[in-house]
Protein backbone atom coordinates (compact mmCIF):
# COMPACT_ATOMS: atom_id res chain seq x y z
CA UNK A 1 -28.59 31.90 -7.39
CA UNK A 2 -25.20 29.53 -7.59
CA UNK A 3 -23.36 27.66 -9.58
CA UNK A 4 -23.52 24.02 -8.37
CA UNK A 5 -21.19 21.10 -8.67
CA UNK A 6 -23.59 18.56 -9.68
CA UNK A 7 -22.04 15.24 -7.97
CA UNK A 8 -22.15 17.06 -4.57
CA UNK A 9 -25.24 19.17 -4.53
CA UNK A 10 -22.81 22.24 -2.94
CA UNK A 11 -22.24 25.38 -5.15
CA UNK A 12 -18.86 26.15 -6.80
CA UNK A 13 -19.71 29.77 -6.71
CA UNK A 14 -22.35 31.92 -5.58
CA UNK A 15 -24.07 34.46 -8.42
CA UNK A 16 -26.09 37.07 -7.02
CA UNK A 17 -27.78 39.15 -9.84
CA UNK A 18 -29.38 42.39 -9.63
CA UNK A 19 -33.22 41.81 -10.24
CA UNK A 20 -33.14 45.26 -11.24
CA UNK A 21 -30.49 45.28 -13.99
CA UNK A 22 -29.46 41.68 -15.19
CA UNK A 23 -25.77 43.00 -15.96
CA UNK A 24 -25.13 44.33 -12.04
CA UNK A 25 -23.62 40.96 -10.63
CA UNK A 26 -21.12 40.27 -7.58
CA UNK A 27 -19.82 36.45 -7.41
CA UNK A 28 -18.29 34.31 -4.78
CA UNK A 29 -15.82 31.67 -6.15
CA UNK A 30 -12.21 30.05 -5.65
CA UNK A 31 -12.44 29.13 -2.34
CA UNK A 32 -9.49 27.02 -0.24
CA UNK A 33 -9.46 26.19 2.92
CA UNK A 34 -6.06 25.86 4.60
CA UNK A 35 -6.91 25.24 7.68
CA UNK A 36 -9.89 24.42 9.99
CA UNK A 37 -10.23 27.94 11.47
CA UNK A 38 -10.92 30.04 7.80
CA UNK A 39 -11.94 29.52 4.07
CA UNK A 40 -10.51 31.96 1.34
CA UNK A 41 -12.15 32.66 -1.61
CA UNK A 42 -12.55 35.59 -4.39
CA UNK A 43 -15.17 37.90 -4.91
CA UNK A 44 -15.29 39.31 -8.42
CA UNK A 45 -18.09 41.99 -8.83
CA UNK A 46 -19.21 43.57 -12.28
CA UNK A 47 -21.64 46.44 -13.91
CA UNK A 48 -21.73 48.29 -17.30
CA UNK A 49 -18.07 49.01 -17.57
CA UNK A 50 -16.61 47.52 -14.55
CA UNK A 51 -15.07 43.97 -13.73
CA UNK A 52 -13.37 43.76 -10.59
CA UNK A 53 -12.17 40.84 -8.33
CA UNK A 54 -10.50 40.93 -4.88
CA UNK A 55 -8.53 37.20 -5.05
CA UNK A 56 -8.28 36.26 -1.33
CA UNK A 57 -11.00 37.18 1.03
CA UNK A 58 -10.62 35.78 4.26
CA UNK A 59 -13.65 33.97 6.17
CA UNK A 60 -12.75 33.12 9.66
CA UNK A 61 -15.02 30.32 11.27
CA UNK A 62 -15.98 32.32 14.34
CA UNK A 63 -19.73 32.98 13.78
CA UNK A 64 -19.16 36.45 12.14
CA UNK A 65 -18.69 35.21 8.23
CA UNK A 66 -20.92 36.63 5.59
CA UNK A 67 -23.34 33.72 5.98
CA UNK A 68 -25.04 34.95 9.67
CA UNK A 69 -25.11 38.31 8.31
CA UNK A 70 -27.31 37.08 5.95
CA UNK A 71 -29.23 34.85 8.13
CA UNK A 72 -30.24 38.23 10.50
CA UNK A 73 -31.30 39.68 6.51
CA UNK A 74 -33.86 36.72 5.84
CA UNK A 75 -35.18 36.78 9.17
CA UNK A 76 -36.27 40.27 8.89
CA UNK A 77 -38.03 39.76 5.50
CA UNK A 78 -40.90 42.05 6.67
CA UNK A 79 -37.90 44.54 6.60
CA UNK A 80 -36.06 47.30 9.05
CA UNK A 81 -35.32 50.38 8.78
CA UNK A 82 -31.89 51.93 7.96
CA UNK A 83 -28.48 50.13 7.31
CA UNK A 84 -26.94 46.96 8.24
CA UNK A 85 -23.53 46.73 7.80
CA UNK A 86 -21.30 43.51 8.17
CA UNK A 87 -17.17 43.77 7.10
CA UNK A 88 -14.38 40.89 7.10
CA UNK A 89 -12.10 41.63 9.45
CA UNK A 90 -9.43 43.07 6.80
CA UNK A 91 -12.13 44.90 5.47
CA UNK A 92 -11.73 43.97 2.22
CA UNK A 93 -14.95 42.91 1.37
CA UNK A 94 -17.89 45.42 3.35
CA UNK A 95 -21.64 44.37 2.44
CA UNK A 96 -24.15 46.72 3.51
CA UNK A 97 -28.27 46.27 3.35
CA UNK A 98 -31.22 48.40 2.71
CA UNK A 99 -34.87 47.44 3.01
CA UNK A 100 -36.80 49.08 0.60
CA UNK A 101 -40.85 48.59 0.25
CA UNK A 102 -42.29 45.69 -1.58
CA UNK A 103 -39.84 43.39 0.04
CA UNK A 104 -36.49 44.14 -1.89
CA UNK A 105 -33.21 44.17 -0.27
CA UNK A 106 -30.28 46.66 -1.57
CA UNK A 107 -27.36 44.90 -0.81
CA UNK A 108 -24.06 46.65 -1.39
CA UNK A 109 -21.16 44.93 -1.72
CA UNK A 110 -17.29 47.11 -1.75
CA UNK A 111 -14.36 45.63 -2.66
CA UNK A 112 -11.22 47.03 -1.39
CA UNK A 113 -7.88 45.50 -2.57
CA UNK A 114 -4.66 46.21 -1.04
CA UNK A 115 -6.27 48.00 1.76
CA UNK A 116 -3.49 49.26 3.56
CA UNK A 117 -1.59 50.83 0.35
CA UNK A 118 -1.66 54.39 0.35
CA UNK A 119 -3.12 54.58 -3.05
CA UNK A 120 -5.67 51.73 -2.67
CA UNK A 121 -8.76 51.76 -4.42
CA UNK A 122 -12.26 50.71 -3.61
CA UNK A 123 -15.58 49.68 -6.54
CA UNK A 124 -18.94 49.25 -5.09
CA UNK A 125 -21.92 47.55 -6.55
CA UNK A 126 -25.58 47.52 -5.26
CA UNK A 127 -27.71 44.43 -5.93
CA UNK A 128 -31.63 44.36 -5.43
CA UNK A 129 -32.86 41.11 -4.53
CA UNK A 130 -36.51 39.77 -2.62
CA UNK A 131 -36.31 39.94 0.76
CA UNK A 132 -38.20 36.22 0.72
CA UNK A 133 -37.37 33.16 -1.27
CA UNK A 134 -34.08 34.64 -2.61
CA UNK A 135 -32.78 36.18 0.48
CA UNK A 136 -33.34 32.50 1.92
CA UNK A 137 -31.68 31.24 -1.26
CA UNK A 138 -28.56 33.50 -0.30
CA UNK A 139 -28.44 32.66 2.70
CA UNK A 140 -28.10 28.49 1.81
CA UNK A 141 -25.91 28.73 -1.15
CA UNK A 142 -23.45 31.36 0.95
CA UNK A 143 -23.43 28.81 3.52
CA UNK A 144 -22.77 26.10 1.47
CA UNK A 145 -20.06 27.67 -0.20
CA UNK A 146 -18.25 28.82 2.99
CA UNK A 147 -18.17 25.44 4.22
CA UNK A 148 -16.52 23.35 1.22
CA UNK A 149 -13.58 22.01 0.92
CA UNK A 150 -12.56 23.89 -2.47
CA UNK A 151 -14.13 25.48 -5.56
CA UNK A 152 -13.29 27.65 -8.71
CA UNK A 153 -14.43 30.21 -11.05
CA UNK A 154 -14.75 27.95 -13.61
């Protein structure tokens, strides 16, 4: 699921893949952290004929980062019905889940740069994943990743 620097066991980026179609992918990579309270990092996202990336998402270290969204995901891997929906608080980066049956998760991730402009723009890309093993797997490497001291694209 990530990319892992190999010395320290914690991910440079996090991949997640569409089980569905191999080429749907949205990744989480270049973070910083300049200062105790957040962690910026990119999120580039790409499908058949789209490559996107939003440079500096903002995690604040307040409880409500990507990473416990995901935890409340995994912990319903027998699945819920309708949408969950968790946003950064510039809302540039909005991930929204579906449980669908056989255990798959639909997780949609929109990317909205410059989100105040008047002629901002906004890509979405859905990516089906197990509700299981890899949900867990999200869940660890997302963690991992928010709580580093720096990583890259590379």
């Amino acid at each position: 699921m990530s990319s892992r620097d190999t010395d320290l066991g914690t991910p440079t980026a996090v991949n997640v893949r569409c089980q569905n179609n191999r080429s749907v992918s949205v990744r989480l990579c270049d973070s910083s952290r300049p200062d105790e309270d957040r962690v910026k990092y990119a999120v580039e996202a790409s499908a058949p004929g789209l490559t996107i990336r939003v440079a500096e998402v903002v995690a604040w270290n307040w409880g409500t980062d990507l990473a416990p969204f995901l935890e409340g995901l995994a912990a319903d891997f027998r699945g819920w019905d309708g949408q969950r929906v968790w946003q950064t608080n510039d809302r540039d980066l909005t991930v929204s889940a579906v449980f669908r049956s056989g255990g798959h998760v639909g997780l949609t991730w929109t990317l909205r740069p410059w989100r105040s402009a008047a002629s901002g723009w906004e890509a979405t890309v859905t990516t089906w994943i197990d509700a299981g093993e890899q949900m867990s797997a999200l869940v660890v490497d997302v963690r991992r990743f928010l709580t580093q001291q720096d990583g890259s694209c590379g």
